[in-house]
C-alpha atoms as a PDB file:
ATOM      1  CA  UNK A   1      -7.103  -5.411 -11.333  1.00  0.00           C
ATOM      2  CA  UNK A   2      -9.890  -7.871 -12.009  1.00  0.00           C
ATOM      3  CA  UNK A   3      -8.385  -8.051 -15.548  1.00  0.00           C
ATOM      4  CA  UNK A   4      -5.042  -8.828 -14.706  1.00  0.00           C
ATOM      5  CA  UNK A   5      -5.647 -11.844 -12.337  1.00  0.00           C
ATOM      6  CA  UNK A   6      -8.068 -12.978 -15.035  1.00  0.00           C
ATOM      7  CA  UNK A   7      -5.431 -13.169 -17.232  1.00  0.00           C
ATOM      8  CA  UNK A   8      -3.171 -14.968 -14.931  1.00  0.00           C
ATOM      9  CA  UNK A   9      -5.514 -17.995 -14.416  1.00  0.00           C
ATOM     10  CA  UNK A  10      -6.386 -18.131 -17.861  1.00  0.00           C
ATOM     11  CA  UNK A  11      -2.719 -18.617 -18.756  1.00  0.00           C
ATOM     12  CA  UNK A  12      -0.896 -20.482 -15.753  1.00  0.00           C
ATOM     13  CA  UNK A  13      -2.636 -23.692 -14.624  1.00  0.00           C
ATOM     14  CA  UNK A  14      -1.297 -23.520 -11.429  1.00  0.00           C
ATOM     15  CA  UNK A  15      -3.074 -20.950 -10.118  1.00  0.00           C
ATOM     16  CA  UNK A  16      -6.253 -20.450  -8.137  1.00  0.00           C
ATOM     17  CA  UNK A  17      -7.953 -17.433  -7.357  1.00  0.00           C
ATOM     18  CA  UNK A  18     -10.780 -17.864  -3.951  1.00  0.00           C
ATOM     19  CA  UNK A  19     -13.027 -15.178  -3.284  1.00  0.00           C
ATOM     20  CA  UNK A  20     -14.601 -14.002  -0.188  1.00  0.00           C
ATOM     21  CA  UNK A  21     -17.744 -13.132  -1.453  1.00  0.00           C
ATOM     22  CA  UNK A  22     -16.719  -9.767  -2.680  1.00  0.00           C
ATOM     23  CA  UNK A  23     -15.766  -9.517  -6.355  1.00  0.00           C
ATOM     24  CA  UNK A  24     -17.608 -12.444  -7.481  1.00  0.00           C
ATOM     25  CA  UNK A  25     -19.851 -10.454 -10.010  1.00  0.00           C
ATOM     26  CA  UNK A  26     -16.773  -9.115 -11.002  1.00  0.00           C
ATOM     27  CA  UNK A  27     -14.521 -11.543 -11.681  1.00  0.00           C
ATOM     28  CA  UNK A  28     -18.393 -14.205 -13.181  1.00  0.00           C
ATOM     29  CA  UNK A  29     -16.638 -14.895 -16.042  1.00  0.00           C
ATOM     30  CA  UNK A  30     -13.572 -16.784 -15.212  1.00  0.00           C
ATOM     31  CA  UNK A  31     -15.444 -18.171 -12.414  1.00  0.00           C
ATOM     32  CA  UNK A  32     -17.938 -19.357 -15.481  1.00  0.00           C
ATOM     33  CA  UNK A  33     -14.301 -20.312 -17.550  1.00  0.00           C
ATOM     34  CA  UNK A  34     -12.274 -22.072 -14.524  1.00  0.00           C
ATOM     35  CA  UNK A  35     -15.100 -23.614 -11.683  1.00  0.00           C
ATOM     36  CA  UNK A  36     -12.287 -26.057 -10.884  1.00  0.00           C
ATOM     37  CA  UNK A  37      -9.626 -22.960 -10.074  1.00  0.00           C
ATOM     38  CA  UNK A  38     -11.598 -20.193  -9.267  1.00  0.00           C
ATOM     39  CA  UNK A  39     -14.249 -20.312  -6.123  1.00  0.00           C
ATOM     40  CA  UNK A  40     -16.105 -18.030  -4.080  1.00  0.00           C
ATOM     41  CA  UNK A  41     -15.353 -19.652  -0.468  1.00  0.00           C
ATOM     42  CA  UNK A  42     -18.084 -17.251   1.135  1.00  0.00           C
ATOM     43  CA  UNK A  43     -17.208 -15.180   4.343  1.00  0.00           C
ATOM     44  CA  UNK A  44     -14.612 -17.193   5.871  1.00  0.00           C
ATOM     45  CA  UNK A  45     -11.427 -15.563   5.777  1.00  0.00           C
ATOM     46  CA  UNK A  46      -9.347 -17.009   7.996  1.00  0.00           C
ATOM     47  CA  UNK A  47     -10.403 -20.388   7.315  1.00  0.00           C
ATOM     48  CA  UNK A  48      -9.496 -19.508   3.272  1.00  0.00           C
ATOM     49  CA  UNK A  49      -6.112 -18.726   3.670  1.00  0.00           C
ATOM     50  CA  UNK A  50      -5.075 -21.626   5.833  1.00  0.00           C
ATOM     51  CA  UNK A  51      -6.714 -23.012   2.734  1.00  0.00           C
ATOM     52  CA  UNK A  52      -4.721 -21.024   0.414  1.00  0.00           C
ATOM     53  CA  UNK A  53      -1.444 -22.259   2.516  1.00  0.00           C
ATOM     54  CA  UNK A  54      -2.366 -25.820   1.388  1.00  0.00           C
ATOM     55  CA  UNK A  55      -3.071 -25.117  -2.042  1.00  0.00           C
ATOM     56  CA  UNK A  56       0.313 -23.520  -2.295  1.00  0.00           C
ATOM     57  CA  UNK A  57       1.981 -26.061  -0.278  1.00  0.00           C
ATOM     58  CA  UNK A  58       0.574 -28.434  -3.282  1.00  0.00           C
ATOM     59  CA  UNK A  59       2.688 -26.206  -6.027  1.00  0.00           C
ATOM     60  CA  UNK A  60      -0.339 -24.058  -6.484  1.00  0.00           C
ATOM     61  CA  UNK A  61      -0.227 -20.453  -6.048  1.00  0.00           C
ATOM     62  CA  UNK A  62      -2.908 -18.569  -4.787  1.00  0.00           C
ATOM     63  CA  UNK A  63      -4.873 -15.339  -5.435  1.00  0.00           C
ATOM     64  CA  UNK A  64      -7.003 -14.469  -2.516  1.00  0.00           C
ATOM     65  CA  UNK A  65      -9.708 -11.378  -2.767  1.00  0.00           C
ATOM     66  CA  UNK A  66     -11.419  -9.601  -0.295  1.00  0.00           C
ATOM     67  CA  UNK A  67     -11.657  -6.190   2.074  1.00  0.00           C
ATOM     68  CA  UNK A  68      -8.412  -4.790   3.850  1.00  0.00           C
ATOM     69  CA  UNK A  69      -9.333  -5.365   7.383  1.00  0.00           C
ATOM     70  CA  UNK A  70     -11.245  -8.882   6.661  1.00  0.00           C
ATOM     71  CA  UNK A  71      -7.661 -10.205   4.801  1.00  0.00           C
ATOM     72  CA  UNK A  72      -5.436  -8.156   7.626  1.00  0.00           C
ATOM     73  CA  UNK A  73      -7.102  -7.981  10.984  1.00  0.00           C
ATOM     74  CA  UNK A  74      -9.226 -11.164  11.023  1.00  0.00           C
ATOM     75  CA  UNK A  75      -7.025 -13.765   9.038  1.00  0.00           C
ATOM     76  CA  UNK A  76      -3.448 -12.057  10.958  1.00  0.00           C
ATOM     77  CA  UNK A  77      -2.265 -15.008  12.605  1.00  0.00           C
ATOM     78  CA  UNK A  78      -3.471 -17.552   9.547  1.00  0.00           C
ATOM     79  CA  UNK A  79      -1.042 -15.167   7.459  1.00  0.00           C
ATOM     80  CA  UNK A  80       1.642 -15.213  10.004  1.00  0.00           C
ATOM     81  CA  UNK A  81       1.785 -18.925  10.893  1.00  0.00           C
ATOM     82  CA  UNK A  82       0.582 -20.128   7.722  1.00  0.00           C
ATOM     83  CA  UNK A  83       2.566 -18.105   5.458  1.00  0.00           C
ATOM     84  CA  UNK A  84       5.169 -15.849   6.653  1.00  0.00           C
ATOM     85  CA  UNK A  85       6.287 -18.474   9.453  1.00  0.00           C
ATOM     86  CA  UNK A  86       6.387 -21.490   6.389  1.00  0.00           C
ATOM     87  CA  UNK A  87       8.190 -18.839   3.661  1.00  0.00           C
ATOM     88  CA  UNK A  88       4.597 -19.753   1.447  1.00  0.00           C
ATOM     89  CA  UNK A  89       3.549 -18.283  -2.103  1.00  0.00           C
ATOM     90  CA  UNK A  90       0.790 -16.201  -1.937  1.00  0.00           C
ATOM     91  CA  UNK A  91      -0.820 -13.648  -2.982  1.00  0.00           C
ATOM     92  CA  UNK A  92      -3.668 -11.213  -0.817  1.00  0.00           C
ATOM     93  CA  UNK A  93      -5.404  -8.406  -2.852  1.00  0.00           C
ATOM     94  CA  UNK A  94      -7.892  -6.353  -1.468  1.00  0.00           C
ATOM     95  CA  UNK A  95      -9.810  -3.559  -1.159  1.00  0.00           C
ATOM     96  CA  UNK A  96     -11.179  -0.502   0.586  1.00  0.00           C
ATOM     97  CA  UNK A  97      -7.283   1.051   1.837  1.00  0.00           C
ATOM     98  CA  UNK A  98      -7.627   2.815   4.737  1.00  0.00           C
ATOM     99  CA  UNK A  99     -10.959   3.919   4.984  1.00  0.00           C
ATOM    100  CA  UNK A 100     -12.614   4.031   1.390  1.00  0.00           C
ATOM    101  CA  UNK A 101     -15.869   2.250   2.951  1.00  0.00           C
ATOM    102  CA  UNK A 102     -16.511   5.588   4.666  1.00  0.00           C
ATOM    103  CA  UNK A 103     -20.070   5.028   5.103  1.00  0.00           C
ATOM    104  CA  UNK A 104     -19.889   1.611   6.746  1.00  0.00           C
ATOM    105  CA  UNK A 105     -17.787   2.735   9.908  1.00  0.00           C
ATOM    106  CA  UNK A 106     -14.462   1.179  11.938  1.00  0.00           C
ATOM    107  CA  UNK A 107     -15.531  -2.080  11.122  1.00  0.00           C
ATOM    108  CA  UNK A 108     -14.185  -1.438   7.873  1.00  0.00           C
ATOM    109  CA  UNK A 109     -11.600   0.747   8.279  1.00  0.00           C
ATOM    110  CA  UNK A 110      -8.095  -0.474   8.116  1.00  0.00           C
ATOM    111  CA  UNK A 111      -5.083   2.318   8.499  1.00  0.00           C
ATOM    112  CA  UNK A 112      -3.585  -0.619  10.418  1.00  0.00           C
ATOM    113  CA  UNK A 113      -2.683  -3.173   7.675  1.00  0.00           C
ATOM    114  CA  UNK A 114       1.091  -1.834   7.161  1.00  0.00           C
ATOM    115  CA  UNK A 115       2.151  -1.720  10.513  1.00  0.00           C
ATOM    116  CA  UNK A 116       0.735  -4.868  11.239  1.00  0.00           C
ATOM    117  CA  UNK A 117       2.379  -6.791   7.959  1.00  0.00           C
ATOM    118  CA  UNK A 118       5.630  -4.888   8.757  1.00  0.00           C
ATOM    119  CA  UNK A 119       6.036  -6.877  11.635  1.00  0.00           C
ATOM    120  CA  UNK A 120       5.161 -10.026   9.855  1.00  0.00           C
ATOM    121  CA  UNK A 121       9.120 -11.127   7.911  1.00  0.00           C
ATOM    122  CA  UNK A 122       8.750 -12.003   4.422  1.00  0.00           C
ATOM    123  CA  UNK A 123       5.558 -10.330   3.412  1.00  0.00           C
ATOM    124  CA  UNK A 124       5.735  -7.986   0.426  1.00  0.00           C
ATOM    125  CA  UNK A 125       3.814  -4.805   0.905  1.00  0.00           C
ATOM    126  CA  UNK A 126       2.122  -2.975  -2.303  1.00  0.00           C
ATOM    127  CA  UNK A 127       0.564  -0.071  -2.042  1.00  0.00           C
ATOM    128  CA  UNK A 128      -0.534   1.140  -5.508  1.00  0.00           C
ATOM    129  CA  UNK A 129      -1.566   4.449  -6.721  1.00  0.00           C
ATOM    130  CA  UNK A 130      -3.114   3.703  -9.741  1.00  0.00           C
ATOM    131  CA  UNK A 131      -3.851   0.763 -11.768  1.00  0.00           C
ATOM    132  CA  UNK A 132      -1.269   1.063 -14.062  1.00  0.00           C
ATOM    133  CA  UNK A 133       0.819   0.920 -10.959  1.00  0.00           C
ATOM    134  CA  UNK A 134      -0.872  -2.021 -10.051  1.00  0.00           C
ATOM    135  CA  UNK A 135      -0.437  -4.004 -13.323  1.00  0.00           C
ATOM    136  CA  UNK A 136       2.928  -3.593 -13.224  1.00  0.00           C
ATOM    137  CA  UNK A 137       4.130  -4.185  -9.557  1.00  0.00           C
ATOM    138  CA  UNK A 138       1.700  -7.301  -9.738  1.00  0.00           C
ATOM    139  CA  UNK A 139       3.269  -8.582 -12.769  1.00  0.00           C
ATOM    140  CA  UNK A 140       6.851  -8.305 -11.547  1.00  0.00           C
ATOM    141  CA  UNK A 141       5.663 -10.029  -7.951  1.00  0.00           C
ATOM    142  CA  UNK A 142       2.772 -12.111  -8.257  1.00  0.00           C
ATOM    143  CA  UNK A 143       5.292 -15.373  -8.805  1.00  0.00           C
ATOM    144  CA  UNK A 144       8.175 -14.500  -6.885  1.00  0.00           C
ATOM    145  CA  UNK A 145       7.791 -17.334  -4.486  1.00  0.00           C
ATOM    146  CA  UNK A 146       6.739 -15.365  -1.552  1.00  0.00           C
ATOM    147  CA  UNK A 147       4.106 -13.863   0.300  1.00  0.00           C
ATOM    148  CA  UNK A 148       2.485 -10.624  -1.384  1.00  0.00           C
ATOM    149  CA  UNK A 149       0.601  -8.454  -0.148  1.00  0.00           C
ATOM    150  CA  UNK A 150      -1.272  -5.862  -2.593  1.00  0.00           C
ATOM    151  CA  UNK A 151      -3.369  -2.413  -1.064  1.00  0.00           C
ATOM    152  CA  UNK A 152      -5.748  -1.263  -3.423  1.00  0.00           C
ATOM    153  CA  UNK A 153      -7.989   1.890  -2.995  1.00  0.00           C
ATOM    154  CA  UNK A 154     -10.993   2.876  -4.961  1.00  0.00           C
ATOM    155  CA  UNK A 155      -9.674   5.952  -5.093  1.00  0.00           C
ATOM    156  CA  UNK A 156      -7.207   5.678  -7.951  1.00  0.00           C
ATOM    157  CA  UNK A 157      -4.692   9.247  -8.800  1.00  0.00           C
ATOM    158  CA  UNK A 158      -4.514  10.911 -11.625  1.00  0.00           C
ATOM    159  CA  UNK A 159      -0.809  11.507 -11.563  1.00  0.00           C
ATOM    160  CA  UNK A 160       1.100   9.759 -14.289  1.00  0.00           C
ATOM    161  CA  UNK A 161       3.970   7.780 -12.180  1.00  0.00           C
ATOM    162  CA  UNK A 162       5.727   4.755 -13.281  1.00  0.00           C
ATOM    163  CA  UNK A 163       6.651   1.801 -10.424  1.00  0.00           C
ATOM    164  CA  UNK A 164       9.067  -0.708  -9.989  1.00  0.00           C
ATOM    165  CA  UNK A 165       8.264  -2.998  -7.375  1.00  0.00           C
ATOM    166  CA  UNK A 166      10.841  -2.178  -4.731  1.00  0.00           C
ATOM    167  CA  UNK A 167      12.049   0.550  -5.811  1.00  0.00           C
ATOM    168  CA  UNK A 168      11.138   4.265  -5.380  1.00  0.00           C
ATOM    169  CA  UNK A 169      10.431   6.441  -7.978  1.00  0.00           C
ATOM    170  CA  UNK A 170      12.154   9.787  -8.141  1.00  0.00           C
ATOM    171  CA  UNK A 171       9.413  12.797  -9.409  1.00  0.00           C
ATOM    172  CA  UNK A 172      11.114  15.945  -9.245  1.00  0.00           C
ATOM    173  CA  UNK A 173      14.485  16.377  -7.519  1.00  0.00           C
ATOM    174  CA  UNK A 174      15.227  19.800  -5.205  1.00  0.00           C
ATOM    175  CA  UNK A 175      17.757  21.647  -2.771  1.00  0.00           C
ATOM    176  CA  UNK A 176      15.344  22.630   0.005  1.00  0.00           C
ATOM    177  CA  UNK A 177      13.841  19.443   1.588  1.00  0.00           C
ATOM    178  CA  UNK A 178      12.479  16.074   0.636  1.00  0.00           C
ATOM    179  CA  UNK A 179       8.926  14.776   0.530  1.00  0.00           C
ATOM    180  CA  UNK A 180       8.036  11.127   0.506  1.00  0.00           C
ATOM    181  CA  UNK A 181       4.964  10.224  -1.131  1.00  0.00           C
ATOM    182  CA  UNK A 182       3.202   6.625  -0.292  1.00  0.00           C
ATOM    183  CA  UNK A 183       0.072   5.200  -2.006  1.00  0.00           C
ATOM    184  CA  UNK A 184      -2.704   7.393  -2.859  1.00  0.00           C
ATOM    185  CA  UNK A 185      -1.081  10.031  -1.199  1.00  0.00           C
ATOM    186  CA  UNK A 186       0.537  11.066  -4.932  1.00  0.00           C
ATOM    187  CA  UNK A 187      -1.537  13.704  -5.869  1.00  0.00           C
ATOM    188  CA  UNK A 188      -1.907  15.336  -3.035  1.00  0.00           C
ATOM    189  CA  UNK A 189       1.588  15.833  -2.922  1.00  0.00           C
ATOM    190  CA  UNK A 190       2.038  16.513  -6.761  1.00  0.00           C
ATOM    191  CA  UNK A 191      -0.204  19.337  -6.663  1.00  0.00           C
ATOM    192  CA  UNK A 192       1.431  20.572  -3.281  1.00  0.00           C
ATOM    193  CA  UNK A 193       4.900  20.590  -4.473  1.00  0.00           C
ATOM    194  CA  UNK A 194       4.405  22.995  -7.417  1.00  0.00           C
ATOM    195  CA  UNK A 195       6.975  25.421  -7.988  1.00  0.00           C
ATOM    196  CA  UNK A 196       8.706  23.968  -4.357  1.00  0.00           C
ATOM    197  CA  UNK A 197      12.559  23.677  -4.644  1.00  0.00           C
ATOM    198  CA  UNK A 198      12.104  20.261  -2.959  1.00  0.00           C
ATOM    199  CA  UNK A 199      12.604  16.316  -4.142  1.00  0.00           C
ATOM    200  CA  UNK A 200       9.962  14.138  -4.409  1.00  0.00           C
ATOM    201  CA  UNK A 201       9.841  10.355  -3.602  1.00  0.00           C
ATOM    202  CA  UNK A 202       6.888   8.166  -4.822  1.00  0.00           C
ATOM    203  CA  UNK A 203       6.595   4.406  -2.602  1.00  0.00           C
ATOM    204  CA  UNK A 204       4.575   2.195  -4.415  1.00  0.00           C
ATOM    205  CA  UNK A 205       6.079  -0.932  -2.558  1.00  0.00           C
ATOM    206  CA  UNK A 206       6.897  -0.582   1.175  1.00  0.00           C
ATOM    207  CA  UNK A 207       8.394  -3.894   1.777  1.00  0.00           C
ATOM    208  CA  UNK A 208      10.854  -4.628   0.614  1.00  0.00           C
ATOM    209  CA  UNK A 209      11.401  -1.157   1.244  1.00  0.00           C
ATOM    210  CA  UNK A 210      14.148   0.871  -0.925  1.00  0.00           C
ATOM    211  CA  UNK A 211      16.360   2.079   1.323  1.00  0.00           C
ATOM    212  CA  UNK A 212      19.080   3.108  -1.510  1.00  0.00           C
ATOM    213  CA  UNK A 213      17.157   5.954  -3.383  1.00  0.00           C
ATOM    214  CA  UNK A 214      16.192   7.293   0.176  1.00  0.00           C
ATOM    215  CA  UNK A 215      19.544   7.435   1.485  1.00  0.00           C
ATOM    216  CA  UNK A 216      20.593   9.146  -2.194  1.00  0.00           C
ATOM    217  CA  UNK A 217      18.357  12.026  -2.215  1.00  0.00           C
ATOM    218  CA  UNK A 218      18.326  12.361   1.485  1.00  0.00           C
ATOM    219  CA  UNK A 219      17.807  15.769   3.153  1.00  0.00           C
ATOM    220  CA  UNK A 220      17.526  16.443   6.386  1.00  0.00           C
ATOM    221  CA  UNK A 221      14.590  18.569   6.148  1.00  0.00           C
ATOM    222  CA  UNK A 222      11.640  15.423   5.506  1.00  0.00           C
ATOM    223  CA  UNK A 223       7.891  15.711   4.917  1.00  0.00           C
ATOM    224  CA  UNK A 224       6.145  11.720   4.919  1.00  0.00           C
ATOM    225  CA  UNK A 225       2.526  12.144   3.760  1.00  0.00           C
ATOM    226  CA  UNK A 226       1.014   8.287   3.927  1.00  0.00           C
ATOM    227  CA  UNK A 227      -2.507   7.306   3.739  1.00  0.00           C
ATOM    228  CA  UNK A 228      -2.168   4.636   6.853  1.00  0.00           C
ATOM    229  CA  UNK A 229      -1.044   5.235  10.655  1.00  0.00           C
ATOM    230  CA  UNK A 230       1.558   7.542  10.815  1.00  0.00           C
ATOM    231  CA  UNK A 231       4.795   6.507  12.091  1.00  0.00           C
ATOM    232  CA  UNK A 232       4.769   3.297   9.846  1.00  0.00           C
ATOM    233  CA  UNK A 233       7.369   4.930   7.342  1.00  0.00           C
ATOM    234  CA  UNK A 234       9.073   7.113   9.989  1.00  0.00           C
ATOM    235  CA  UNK A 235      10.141   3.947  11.248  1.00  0.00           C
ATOM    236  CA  UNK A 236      11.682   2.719   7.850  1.00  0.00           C
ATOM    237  CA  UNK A 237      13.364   6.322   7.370  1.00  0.00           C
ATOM    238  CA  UNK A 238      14.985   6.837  10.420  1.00  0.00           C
ATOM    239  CA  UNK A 239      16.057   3.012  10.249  1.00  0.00           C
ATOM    240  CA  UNK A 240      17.462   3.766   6.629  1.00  0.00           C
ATOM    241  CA  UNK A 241      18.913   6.908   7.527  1.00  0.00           C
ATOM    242  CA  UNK A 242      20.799   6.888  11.205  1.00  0.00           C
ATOM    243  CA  UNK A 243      22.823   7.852  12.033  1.00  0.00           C
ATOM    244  CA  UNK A 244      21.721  11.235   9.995  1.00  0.00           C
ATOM    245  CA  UNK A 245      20.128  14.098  12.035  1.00  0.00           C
ATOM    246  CA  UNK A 246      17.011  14.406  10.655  1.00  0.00           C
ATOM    247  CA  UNK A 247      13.924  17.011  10.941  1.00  0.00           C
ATOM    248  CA  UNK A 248      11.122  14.823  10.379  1.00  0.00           C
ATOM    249  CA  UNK A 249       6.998  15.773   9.809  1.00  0.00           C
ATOM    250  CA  UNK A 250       4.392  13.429   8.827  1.00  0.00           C
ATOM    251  CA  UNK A 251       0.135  13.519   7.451  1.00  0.00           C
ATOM    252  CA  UNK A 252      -1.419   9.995   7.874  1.00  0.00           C
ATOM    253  CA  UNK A 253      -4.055   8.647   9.693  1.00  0.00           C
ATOM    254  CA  UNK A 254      -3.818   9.598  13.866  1.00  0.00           C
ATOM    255  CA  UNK A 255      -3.170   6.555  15.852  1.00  0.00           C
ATOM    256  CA  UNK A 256      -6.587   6.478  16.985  1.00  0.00           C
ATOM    257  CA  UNK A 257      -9.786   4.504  16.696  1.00  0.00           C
ATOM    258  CA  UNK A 258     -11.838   6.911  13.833  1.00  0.00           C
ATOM    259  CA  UNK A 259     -15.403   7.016  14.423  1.00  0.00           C
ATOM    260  CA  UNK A 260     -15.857   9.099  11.556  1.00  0.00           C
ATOM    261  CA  UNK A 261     -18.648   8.458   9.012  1.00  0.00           C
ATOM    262  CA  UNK A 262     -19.312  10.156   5.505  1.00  0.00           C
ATOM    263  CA  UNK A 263     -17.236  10.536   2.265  1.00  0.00           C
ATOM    264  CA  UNK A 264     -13.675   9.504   1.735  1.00  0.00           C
ATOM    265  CA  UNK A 265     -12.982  13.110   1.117  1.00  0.00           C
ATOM    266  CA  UNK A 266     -14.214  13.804   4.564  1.00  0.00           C
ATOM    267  CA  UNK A 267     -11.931  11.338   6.119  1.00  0.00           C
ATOM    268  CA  UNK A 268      -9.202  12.433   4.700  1.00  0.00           C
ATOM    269  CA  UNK A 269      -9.597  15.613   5.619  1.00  0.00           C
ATOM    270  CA  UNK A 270     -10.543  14.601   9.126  1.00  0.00           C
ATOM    271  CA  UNK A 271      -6.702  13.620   8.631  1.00  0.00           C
ATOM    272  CA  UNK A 272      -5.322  16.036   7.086  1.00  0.00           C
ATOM    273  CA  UNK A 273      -4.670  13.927   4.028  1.00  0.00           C
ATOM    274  CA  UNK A 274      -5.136  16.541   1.118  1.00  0.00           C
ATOM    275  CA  UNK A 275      -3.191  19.193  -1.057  1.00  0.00           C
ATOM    276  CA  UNK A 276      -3.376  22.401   1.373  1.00  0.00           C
ATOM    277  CA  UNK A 277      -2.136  20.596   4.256  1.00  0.00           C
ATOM    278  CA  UNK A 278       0.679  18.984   2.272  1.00  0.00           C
ATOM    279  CA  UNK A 279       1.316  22.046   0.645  1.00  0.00           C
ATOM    280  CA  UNK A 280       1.299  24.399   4.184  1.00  0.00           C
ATOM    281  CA  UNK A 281       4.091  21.721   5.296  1.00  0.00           C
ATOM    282  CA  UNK A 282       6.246  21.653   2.322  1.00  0.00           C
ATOM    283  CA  UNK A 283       6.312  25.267   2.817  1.00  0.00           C
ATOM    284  CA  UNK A 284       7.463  25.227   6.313  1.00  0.00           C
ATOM    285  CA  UNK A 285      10.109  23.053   5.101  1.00  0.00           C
ATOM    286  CA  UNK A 286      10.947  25.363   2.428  1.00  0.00           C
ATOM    287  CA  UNK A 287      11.100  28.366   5.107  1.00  0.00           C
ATOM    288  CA  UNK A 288      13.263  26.677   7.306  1.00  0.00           C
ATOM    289  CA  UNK A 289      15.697  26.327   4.568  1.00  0.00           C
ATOM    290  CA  UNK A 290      15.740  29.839   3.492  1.00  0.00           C
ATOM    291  CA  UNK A 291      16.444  30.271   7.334  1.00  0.00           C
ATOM    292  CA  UNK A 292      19.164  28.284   7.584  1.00  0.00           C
ATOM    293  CA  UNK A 293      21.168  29.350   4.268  1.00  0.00           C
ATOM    294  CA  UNK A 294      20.871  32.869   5.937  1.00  0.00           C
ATOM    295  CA  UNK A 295      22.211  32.085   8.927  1.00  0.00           C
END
């Protein structure tokens, strides 16, 4: 990542990249290169991206770095107002998903930052799964002239899967149900779905969500497995899908405030985020099939 936006304000002058603290040993050397571009604002995050808003209003476009629910929860309405609400060019990458600060508790935790961007028009959502992922959904999006959003995770897969920002990317294709993978939810699912007669969606961008592969390999037999609240892409399906009778199941995060400390691993499966869940419900799905055809 750090690699990427380097190379971005090494080669377009009208960038900026502000830092919140976090990163800045990371990212010394074009703060060393660029002073005049690059700055480490301190802990102010709401007060940096009505900043950023400015800068972009100038023809700049901004890079802004920091922790999910800093970015998300305490800057919301300086990205709504400031942004969404003016149709500004931005950019917000940050780090720690869901809950990969497992050790440092709810305070920063964030299976919330979907939903709440959903609801904010005009905001791209990424949601990477690896960095390769990242690279190239942040190429195709950084300058697009709008709001973007980008989700990254410590917690990288080790599934090879191209993306295309906005579109979905089709891994294996099958008669007996479909599973919708999201994020870092990828290889969970990949090494669920092994020898499973069932199609396989990978969503590496959420919004603007692509509604057109879904509603081509659509089955009404659906397992969602998303490493945020569920519900947040239950919404989009149904929405892309209705009027289609549909037999949905979902792994995410509860709706619920996690006091849960310890490992990532722990978390997730506190969640019941991980391969023998996914793969239990895949065969249900699976099952219900075979039922069905029988009857």
């Amino acid at each position: 990542m750090m690699d990427a936006v380097s190379q971005i304000i090494e080669t377009h002058r009208n960038t900026v990249l502000m830092l919140v603290d976090i990163g800045v040993w990371g990212f010394r050397n074009i703060l060393q290169r660029h002073p005049d571009r690059v700055r480490n604002i301190g802990i102010f995050e709401d007060g940096l991206i009505g900043l950023s808003a400015g800068l972009s209003i100038s023809g700049m476009v901004p890079f802004v770095y920091g922790i999910s629910p800093f970015i998300v929860n305490r800057a919301y309405e300086q990205l709504k107002l400031d942004f969404a609400y003016q149709k500004l060019s931005g950019n917000f990458i940050t780090t720690g998903a869901s809950y990969d600060f497992s050790t440092l508790g709810y305070s920063h935790y964030c299976p919330e930052d979907v939903a709440a961007l959903l609801l904010l028009p005009g905001i791209e959502i990424v949601t990477p799964a690896t960095p390769a992922q990242f690279v190239s959904l942040f190429n195709a999006s950084w300058n697009d002239g709008k709001p973007t959003y980008f989700r990254l995770t410590d917690h990288s897969c080790k599934s090879e899967c191209n993306a295309e920002f906005g579109k979905a990317t089709v891994l294996q294709t099958g008669k007996k149900g479909l599973v919708i993978s999201v994020a870092e939810t990828l290889d969970s699912v990949m090494n669920a779905v092994v020898g499973m007669d069932v199609t396989v969606l990978h969503y590496s961008t959420i919004a603007p969500f692509d509604v057109e592969t879904l509603q081509k390999y659509a089955h009404e037999q659906i397992l969602i497995c998303s490493p945020f609240y569920q519900g947040v892409i239950t919404n989009l399906v149904v929405k892309a899908l209705y009027p289609q009778s549909l037999c949905i199941d979902e792994i995410g995060v509860p709706l619920e405030i996690l006091r849960n400390y310890g490992t990532k691993q722990e978390n997730d499966d506190y969640c019941g985020i991980n391969c023998s869940i996914v793969r239990e419900k895949v065969a249900r799905i699976v099952s219900k099939s075979d039922i069905e055809v029988l009857e």
